[in-house]
Protein backbone atom coordinates (compact mmCIF):
# COMPACT_ATOMS: atom_id res chain seq x y z
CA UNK A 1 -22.93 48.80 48.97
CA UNK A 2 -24.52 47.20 45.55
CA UNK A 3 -27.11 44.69 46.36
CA UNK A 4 -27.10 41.36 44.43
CA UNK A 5 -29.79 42.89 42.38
CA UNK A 6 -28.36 45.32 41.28
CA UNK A 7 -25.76 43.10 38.74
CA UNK A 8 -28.78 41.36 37.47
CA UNK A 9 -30.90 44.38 36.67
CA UNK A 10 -27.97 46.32 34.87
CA UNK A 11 -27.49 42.70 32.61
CA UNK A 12 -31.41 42.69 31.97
CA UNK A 13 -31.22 46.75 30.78
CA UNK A 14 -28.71 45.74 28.62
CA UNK A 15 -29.47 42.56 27.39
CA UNK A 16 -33.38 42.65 27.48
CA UNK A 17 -34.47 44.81 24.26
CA UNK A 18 -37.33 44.22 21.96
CA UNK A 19 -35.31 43.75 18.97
CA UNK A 20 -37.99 41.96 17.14
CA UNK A 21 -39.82 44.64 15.44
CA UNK A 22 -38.80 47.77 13.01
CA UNK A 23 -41.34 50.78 12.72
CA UNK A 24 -43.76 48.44 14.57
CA UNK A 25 -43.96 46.20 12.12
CA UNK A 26 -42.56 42.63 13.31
CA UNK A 27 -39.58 41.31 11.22
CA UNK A 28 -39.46 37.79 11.26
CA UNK A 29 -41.16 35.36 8.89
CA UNK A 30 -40.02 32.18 10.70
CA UNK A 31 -39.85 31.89 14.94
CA UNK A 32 -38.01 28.81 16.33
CA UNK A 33 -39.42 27.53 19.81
CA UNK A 34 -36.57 25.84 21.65
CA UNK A 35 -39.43 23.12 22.68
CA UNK A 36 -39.21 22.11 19.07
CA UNK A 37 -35.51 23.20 18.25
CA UNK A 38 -35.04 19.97 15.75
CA UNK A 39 -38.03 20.08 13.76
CA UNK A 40 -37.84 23.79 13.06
CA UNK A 41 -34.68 24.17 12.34
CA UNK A 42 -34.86 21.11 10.21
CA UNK A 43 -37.96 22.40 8.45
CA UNK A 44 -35.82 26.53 8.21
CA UNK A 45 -32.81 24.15 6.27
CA UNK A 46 -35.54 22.20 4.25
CA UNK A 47 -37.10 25.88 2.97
CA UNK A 48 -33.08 27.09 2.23
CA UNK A 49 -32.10 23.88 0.78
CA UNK A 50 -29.32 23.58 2.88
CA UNK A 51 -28.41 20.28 4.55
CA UNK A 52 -29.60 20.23 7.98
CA UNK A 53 -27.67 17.16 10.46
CA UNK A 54 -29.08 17.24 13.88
CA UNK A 55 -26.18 15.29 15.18
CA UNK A 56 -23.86 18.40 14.17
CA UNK A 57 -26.08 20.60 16.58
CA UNK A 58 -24.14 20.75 20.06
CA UNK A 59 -25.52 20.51 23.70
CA UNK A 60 -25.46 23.79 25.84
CA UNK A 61 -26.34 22.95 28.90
CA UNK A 62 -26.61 19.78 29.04
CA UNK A 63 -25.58 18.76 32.40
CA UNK A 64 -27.12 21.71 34.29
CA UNK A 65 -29.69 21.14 37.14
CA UNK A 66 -33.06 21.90 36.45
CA UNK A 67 -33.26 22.41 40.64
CA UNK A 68 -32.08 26.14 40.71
CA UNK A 69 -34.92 28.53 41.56
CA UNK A 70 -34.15 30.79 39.31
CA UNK A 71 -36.82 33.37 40.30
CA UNK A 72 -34.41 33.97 43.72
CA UNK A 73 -32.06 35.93 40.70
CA UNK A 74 -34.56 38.80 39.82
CA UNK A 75 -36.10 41.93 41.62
CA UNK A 76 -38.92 43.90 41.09
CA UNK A 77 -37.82 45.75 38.84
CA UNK A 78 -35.69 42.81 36.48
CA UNK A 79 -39.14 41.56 36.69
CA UNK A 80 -40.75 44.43 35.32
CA UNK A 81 -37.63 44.87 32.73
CA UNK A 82 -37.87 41.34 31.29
CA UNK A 83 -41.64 41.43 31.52
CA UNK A 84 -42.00 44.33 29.40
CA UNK A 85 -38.93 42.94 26.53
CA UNK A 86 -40.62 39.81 26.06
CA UNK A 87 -44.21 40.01 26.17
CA UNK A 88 -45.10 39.16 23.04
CA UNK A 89 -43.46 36.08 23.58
CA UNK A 90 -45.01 35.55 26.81
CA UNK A 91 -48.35 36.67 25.08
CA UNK A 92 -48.38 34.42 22.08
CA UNK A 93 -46.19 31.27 22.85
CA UNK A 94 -47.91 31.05 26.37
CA UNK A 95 -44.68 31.34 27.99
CA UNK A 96 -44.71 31.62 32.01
CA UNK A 97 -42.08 33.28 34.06
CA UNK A 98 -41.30 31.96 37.19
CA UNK A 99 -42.53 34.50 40.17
């Protein structure tokens, strides 16, 4: 029998790659924090001259409880798989995951 985990950990080996970086060099010139989704992306549009209208931008998740202990969703090793993807977010935006 699968174990809940098991769902969850193939979704993280999927989903969870470091897509960030080409010959170890990393490729962005502009990161967006979702803690300061307006202003960023308003300052990205400024920089392209396109018109940015934060009342165009819709609401994902809006209505969704912030009460769901998300950490109950992950295993050792989704841990160790989404640990290892995004820690040079959790390194340099002083991210913390919740277990």
């Amino acid at each position: 029998m699968k174990s809940a985990g098991s769902s969850v950990e193939n979704f993280f080996e999927k989903f969870c790659v470091d897509n960030d970086w080409i010959s170890n060099e990393f490729c962005m010139d502009t990161i967006i924090r979702f803690e300061n989704l307006l202003i960023d992306l308003e300052k990205i549009c400024n920089n392209l001259n396109v018109k940015f209208d934060k009342n165009k931008l819709v609401h994902f998740k809006k209505n969704l409880s912030s009460k769901v202990d998300y950490s109950s969703f992950y295993t050792n090793k989704s841990i160790d798989i989404v640990t290892k993807a995004y820690e040079f977010e959790l390194e340099n935006f002083n991210y913390k995951l919740p277990w």
